[in-house]
N, C-alpha and C. Protein backbone atom coordinates (compact mmCIF):
# COMPACT_ATOMS: atom_id res chain seq x y z
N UNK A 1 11.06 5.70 15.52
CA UNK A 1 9.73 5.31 15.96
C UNK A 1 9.68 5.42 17.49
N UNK A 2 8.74 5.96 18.05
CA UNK A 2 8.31 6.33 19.40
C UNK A 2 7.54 5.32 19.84
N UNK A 3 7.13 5.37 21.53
CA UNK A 3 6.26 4.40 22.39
C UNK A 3 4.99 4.22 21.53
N UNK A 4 4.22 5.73 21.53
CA UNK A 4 3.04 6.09 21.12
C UNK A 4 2.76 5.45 19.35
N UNK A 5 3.58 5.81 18.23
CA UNK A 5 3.81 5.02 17.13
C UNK A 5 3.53 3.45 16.93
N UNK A 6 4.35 2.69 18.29
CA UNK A 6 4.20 1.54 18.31
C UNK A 6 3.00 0.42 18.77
N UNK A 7 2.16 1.79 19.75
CA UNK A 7 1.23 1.21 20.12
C UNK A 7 0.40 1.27 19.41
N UNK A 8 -0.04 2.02 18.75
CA UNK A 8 -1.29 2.63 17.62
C UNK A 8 -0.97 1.28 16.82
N UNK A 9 0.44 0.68 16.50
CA UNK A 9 0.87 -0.08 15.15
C UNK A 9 0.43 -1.21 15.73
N UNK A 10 0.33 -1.53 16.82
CA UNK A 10 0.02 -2.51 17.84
C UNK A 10 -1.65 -2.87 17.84
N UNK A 11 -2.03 -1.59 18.03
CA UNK A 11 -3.55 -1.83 17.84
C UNK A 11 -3.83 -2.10 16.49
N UNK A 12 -3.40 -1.69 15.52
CA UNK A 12 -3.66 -1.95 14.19
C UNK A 12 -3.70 -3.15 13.71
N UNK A 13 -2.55 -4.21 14.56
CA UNK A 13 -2.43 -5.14 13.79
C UNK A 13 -3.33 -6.34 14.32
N UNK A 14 -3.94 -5.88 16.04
CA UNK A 14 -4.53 -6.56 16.89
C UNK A 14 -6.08 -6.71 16.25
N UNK A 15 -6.47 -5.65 15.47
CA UNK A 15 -7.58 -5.61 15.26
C UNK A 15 -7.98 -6.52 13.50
N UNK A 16 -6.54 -6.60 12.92
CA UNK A 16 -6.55 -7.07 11.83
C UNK A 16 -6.67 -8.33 12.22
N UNK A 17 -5.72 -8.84 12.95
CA UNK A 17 -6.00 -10.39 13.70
C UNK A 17 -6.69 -10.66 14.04
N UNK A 18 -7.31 -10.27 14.77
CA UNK A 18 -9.12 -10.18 15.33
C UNK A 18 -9.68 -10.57 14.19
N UNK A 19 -10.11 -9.63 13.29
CA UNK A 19 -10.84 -9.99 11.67
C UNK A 19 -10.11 -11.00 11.21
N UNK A 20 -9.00 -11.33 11.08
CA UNK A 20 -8.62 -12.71 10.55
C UNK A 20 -9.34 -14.14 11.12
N UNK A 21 -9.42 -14.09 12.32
CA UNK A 21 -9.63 -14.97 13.27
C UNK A 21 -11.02 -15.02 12.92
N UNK A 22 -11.72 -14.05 13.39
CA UNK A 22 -13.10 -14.38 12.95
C UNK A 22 -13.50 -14.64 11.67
N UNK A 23 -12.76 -14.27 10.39
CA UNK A 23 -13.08 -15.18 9.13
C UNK A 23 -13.08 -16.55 8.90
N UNK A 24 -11.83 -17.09 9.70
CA UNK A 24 -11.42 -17.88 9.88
C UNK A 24 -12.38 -19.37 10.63
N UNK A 25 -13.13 -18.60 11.78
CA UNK A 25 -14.01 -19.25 12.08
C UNK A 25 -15.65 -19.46 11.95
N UNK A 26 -15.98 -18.22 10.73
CA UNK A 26 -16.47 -18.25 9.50
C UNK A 26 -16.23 -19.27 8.34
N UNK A 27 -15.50 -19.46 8.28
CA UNK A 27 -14.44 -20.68 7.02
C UNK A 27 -15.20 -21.65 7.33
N UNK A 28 -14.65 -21.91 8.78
CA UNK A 28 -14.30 -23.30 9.15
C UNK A 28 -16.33 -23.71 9.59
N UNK A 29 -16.77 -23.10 10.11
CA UNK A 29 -18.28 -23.24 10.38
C UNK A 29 -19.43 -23.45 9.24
N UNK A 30 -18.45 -23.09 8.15
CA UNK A 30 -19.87 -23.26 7.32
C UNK A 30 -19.26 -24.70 6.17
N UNK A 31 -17.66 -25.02 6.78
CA UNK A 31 -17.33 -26.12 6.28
C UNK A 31 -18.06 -27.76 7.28
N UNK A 32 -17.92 -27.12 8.51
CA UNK A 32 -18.40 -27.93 8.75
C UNK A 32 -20.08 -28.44 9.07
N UNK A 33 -21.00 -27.26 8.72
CA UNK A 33 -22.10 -27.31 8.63
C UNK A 33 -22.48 -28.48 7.14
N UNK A 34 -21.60 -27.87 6.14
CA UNK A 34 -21.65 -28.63 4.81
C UNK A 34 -21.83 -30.03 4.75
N UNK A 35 -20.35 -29.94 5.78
CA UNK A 35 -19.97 -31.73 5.81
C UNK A 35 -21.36 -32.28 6.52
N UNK A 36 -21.97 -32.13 7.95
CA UNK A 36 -22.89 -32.68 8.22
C UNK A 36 -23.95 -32.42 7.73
N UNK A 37 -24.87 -30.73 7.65
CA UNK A 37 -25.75 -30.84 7.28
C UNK A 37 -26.19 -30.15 8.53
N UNK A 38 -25.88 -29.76 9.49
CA UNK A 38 -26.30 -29.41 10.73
C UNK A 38 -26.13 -27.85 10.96
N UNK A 39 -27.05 -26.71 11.54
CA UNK A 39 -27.13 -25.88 11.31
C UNK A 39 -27.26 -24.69 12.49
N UNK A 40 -27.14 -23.64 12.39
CA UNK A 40 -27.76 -22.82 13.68
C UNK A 40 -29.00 -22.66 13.52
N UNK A 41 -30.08 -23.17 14.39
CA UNK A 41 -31.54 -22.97 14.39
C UNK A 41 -32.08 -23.59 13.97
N UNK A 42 -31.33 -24.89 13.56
CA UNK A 42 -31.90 -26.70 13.09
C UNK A 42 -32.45 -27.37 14.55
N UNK A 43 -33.92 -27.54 13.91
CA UNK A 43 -34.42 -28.14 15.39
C UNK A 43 -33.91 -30.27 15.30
N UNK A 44 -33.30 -30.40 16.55
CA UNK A 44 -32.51 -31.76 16.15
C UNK A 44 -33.10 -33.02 17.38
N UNK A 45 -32.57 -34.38 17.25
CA UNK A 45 -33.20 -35.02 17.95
C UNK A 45 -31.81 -36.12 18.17
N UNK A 46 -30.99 -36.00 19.53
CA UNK A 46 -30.24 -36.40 19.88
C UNK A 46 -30.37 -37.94 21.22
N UNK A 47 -29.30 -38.47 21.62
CA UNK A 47 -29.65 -39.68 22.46
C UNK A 47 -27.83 -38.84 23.11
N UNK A 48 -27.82 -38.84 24.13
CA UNK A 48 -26.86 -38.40 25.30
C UNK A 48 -27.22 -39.25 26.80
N UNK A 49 -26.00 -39.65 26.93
CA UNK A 49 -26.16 -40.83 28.01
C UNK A 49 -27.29 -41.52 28.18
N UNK A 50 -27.80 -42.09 27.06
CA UNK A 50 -29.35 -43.42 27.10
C UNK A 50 -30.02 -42.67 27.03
N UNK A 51 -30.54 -41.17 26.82
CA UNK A 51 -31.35 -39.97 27.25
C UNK A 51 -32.02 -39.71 25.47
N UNK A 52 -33.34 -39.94 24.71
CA UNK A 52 -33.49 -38.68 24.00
C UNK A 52 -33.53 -37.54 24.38
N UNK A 53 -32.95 -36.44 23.31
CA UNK A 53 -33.11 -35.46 24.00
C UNK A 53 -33.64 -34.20 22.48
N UNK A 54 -33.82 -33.05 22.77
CA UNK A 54 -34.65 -32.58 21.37
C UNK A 54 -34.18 -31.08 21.79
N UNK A 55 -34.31 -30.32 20.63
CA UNK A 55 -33.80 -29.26 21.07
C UNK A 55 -33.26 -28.44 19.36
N UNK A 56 -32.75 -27.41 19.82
CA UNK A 56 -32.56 -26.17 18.57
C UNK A 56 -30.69 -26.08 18.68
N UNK A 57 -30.29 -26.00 17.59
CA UNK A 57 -29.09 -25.55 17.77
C UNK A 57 -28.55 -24.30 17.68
N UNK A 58 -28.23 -23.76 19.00
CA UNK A 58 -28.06 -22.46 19.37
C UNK A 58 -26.64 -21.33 18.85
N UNK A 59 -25.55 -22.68 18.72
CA UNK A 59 -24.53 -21.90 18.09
C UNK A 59 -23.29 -23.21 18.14
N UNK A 60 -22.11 -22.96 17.49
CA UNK A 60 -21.23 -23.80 17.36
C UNK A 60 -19.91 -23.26 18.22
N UNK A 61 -19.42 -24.36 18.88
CA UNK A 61 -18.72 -24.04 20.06
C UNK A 61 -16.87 -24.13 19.01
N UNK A 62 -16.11 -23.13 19.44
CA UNK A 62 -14.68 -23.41 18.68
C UNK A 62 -13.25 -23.83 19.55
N UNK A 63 -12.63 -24.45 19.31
CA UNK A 63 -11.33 -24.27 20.25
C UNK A 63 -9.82 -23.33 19.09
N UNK A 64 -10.15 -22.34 19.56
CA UNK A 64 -9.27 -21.48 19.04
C UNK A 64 -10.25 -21.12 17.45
N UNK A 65 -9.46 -21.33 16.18
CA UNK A 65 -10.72 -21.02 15.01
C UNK A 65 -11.23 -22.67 14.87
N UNK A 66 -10.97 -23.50 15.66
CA UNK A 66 -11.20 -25.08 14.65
C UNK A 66 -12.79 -25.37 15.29
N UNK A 67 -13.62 -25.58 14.64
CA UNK A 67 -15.45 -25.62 15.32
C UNK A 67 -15.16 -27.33 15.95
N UNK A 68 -15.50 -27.54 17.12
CA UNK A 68 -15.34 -28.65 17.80
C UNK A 68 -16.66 -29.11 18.15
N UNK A 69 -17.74 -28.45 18.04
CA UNK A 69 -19.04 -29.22 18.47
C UNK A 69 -20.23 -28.18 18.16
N UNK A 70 -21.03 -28.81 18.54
CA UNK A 70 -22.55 -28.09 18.42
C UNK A 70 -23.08 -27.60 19.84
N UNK A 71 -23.87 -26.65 20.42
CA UNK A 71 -24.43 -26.16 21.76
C UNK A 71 -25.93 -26.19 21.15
N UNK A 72 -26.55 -27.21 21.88
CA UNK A 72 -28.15 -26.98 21.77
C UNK A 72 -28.47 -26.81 22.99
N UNK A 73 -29.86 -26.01 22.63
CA UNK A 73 -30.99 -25.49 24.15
C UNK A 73 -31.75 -26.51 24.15
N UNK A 74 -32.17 -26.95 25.02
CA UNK A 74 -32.79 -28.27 25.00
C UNK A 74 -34.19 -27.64 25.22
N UNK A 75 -35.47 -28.57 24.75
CA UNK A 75 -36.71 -28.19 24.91
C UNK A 75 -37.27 -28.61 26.56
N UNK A 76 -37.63 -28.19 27.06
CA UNK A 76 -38.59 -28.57 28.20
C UNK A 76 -39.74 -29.83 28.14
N UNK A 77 -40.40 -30.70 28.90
CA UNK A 77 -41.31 -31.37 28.97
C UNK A 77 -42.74 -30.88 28.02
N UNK A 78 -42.66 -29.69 28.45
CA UNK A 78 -44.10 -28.99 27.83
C UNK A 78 -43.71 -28.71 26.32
N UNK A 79 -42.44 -28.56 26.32
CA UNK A 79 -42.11 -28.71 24.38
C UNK A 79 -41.66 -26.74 24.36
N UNK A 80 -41.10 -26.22 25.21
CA UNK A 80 -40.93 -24.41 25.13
C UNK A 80 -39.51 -25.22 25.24
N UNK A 81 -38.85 -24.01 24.74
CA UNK A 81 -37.44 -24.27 24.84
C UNK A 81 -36.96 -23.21 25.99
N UNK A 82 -36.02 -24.43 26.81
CA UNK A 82 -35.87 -24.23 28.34
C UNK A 82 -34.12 -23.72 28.11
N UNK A 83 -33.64 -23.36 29.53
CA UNK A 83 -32.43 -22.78 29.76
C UNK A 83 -31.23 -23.90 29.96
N UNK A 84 -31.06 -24.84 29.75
CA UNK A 84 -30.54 -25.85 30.09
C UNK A 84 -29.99 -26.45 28.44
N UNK A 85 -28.43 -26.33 28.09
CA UNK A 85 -28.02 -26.61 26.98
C UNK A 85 -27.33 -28.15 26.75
N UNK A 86 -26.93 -28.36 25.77
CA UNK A 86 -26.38 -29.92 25.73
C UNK A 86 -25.43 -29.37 24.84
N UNK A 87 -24.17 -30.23 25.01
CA UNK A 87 -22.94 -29.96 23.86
C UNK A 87 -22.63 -31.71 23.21
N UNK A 88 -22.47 -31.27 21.81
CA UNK A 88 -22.41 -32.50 20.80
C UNK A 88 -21.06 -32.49 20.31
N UNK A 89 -20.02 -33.42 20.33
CA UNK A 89 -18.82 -32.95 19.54
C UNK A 89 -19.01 -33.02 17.94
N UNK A 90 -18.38 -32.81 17.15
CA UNK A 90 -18.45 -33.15 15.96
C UNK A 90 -18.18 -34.66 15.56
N UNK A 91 -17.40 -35.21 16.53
CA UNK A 91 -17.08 -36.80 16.26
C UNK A 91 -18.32 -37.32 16.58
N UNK A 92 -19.61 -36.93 17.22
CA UNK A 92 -20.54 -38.03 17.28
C UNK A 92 -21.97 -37.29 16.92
N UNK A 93 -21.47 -36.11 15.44
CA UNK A 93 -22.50 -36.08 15.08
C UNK A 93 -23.80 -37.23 14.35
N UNK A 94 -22.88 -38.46 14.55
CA UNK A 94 -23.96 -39.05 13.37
C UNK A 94 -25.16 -39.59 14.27
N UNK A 95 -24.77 -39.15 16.26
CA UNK A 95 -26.42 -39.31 16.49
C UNK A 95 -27.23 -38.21 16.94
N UNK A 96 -27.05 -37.27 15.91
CA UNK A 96 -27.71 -36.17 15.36
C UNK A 96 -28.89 -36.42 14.19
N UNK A 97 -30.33 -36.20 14.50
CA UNK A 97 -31.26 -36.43 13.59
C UNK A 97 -31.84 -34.89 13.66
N UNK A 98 -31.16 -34.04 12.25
CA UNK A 98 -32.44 -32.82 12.34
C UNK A 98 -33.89 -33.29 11.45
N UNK A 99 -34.82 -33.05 12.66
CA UNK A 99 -35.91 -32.82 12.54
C UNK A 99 -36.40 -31.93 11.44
N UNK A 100 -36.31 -30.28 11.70
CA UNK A 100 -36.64 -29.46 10.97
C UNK A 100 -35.44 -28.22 10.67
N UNK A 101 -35.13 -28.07 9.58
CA UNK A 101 -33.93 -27.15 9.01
C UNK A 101 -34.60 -25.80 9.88
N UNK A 102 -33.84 -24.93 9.74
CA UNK A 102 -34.04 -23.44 9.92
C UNK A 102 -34.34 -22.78 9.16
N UNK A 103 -33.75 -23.06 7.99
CA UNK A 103 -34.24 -22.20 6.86
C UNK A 103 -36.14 -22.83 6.47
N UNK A 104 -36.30 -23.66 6.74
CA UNK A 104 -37.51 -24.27 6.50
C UNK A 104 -38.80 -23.23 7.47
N UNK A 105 -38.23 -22.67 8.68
CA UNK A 105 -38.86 -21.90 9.21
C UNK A 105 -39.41 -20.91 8.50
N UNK A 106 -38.68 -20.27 7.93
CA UNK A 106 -38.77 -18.64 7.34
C UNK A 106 -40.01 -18.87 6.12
N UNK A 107 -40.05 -19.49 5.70
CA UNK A 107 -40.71 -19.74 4.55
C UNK A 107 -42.26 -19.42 4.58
């Protein structure tokens, strides 16, 4: 086996890992959507430092494949959803109130 052999075998296996990883955090995201109930594009109604705060959930944040929290866009005063995000861990989802599902949108 040559340099060139090993690298190709190298990329091969980098890219399989890659797809592992991302199944993986596939797995784990829609396990933990289950457990709470909480969703991508669930409009939600949170309290962060004495603060309500309201907003869409934009995507789920991971440390390595394990999902560690929620990333919402927070809404603006006027009620448009503004550039300014909030992060929720999973340990304190329970002061998480969704408002309106996502799938409830489409309908």
């Amino acid at each position: 086996m040559n340099i060139v052999q090993l690298k190709e075998d190298e990329q091969k296996l980098r890219a399989l890992l890659s797809e592992n990883l991302e199944k993986q955090k596939e797995i784990n995201a829609s396990e933990l959507v289950e457990k709470y109930g909480i969703n991508i594009g669930d409009t939600v109604e949170f309290i962060k430092w004495g603060k309500q705060k309201t907003g869409i959930v934009k995507r789920i944040e991971f440390y390595d494949t394990t999902p560690y929290g929620y990333i919402v866009g927070l809404f603006n005063s006027d009620g448009k959803l503004g550039k300014k995000e909030s992060q929720i861990s999973k340990y304190h989802t329970d002061l998480i109130k969704v408002i309106k599902k996502a799938s409830d949108s489409k309908e």
